[in-house]
C-alpha atoms as a PDB file:
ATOM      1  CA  UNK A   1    -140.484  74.111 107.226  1.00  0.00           C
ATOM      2  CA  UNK A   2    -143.175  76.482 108.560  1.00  0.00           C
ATOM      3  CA  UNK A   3    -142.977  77.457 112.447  1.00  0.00           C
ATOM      4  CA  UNK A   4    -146.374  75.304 112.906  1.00  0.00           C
ATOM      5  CA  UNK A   5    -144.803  72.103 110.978  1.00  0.00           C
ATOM      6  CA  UNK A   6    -141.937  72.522 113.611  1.00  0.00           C
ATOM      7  CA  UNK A   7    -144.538  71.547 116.533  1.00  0.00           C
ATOM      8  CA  UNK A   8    -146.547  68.927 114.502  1.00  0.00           C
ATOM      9  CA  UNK A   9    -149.325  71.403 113.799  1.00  0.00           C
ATOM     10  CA  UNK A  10    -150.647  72.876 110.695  1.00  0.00           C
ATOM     11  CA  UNK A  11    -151.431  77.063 110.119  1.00  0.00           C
ATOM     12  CA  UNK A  12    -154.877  77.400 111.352  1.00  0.00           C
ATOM     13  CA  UNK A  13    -158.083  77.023 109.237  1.00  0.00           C
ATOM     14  CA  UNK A  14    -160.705  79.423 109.718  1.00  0.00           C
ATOM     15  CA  UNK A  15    -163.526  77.252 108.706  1.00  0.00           C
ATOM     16  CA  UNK A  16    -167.090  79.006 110.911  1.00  0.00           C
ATOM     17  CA  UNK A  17    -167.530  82.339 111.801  1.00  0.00           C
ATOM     18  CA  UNK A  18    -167.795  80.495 115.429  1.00  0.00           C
ATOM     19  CA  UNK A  19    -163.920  80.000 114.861  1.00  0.00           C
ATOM     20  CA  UNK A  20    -163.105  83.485 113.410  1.00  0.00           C
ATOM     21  CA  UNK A  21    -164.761  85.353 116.213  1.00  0.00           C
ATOM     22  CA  UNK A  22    -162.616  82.883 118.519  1.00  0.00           C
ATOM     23  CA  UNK A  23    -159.651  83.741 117.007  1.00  0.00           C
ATOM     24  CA  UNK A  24    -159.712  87.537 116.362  1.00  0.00           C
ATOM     25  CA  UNK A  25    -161.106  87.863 120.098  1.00  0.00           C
ATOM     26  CA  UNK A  26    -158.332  85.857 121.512  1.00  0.00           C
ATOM     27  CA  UNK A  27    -156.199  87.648 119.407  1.00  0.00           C
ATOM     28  CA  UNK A  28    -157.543  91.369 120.284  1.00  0.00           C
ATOM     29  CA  UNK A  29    -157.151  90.109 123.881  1.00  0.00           C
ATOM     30  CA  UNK A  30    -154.170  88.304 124.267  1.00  0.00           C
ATOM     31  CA  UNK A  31    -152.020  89.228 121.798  1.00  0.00           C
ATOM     32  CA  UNK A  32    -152.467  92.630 120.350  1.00  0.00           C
ATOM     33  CA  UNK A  33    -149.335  94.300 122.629  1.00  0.00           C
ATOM     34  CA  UNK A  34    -147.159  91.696 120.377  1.00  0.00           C
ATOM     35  CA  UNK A  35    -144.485  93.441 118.452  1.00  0.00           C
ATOM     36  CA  UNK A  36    -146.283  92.151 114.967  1.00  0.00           C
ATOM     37  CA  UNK A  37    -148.198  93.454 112.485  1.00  0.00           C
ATOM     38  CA  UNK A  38    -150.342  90.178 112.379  1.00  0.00           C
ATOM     39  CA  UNK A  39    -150.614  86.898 112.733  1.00  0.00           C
ATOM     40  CA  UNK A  40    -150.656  84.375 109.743  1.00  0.00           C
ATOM     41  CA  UNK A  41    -153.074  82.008 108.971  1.00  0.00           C
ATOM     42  CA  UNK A  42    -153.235  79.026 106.437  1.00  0.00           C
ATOM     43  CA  UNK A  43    -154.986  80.736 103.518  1.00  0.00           C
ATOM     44  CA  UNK A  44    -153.108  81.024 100.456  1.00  0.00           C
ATOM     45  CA  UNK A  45    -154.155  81.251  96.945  1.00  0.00           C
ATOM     46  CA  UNK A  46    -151.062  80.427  95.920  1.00  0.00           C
ATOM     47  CA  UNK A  47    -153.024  77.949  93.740  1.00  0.00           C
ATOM     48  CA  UNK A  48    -154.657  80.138  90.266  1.00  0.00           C
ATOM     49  CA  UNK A  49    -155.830  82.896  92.550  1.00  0.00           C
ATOM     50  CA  UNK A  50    -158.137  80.743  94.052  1.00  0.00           C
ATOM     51  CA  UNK A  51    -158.180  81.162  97.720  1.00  0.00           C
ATOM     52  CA  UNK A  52    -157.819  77.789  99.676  1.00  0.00           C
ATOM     53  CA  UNK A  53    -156.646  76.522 103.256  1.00  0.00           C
ATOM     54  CA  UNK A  54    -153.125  74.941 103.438  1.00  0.00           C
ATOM     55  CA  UNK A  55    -153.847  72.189 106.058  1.00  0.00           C
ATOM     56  CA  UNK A  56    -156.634  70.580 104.066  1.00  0.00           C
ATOM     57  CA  UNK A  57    -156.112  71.664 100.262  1.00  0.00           C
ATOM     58  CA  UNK A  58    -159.990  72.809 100.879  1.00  0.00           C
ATOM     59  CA  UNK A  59    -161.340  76.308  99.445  1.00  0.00           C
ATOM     60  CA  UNK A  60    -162.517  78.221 101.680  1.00  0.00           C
ATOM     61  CA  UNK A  61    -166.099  78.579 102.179  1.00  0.00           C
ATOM     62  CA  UNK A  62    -166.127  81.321 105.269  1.00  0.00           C
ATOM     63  CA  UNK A  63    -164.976  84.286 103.913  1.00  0.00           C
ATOM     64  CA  UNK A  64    -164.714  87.845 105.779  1.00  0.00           C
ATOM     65  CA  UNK A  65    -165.995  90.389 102.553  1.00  0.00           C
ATOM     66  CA  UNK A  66    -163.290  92.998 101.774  1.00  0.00           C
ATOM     67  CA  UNK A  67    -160.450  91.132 103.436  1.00  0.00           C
ATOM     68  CA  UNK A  68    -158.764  90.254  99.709  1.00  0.00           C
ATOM     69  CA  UNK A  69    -157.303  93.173  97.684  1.00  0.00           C
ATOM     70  CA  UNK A  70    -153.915  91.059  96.020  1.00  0.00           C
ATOM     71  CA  UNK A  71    -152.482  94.361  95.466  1.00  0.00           C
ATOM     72  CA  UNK A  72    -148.794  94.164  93.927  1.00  0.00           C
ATOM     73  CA  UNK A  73    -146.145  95.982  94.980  1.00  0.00           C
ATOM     74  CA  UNK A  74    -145.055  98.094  92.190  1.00  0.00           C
ATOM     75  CA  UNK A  75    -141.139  97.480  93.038  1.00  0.00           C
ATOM     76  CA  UNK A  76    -141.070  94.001  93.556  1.00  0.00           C
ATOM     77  CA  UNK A  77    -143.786  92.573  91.310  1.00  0.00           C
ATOM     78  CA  UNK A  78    -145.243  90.280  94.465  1.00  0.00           C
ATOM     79  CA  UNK A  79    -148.142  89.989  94.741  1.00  0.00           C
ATOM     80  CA  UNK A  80    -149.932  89.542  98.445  1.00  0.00           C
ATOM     81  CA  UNK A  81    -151.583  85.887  98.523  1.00  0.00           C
ATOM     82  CA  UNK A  82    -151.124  84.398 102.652  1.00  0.00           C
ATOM     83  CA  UNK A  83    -154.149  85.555 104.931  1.00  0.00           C
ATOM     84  CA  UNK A  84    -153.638  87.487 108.242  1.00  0.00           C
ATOM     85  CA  UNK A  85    -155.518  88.691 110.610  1.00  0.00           C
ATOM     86  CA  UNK A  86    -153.866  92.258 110.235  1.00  0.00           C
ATOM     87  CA  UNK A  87    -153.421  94.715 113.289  1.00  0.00           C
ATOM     88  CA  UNK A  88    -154.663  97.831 111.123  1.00  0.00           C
ATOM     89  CA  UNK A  89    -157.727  95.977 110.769  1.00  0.00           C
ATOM     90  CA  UNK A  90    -158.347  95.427 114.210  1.00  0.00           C
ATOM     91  CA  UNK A  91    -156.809  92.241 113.535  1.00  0.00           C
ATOM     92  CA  UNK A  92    -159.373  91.250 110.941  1.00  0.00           C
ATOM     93  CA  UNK A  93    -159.086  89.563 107.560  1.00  0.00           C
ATOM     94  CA  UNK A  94    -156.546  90.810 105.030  1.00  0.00           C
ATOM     95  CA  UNK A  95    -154.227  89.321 102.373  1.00  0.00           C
ATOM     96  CA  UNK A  96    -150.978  90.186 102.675  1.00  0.00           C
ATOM     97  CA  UNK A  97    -147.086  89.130 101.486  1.00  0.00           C
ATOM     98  CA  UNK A  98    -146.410  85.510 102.085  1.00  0.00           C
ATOM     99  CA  UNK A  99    -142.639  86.497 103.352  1.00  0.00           C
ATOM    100  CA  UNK A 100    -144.271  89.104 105.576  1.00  0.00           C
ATOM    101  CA  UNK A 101    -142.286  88.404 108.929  1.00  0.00           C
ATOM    102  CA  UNK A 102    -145.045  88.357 111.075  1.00  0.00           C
ATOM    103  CA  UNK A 103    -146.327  85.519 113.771  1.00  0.00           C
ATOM    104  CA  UNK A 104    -148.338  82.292 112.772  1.00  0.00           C
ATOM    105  CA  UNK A 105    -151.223  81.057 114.144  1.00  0.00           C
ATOM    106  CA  UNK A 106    -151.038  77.325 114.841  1.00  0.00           C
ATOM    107  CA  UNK A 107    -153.578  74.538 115.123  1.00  0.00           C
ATOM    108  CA  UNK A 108    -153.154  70.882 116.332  1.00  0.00           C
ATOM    109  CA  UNK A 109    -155.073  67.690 115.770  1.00  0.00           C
ATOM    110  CA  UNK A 110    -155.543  66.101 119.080  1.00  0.00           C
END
């Protein structure tokens, strides 16, 4: 159980760049004195490499370009498939470990 399924809500999708400049301001703002690295967000591609939203099963059709490198760590063999929005990026796009222990971001259906 994820810490968003706890509360009834689902890892945010970042469907509009309307919703991605909402979220990376209000996470530059608010939250970037947090103790994490970043905040997690309901990409994945999890699924054949192909990168989709966890909430809705949908791919996703806003994409930030150069956010997705799926490096693989060289000790371990994993291979980095949950989106972020990473503090070394200014808290923009990046892929990153899906056991990462970092913060979600949340979203609710009213």
């Amino acid at each position: 159980m994820t810490n968003c399924q706890r509360i009834n809500a689902s890892l945010v999708s970042i469907e509009t760049a309307k919703e991605n400049t909402f979220l990376t301001t209000f996470v530059r703002t608010y939250l970037a004195n947090s103790p994490t690295s970043g905040w997690f967000t309901g990409g994945n591609d999890l699924d054949n490499g192909v990168w989709k939203w966890v909430a809705t099963g949908k791919p996703l059709t806003f994409r930030v370009p150069g956010a997705f490198d799926n490096s693989r760590d060289p000790a371990t063999g994993k291979t980095q498939d949950c989106l972020n929005l990473r503090k070394v990026r200014g808290f923009g796009w990046d892929d990153n470990y899906c056991d990462a222990q970092i913060y979600s971001i949340c979203e609710k259906m009213m």
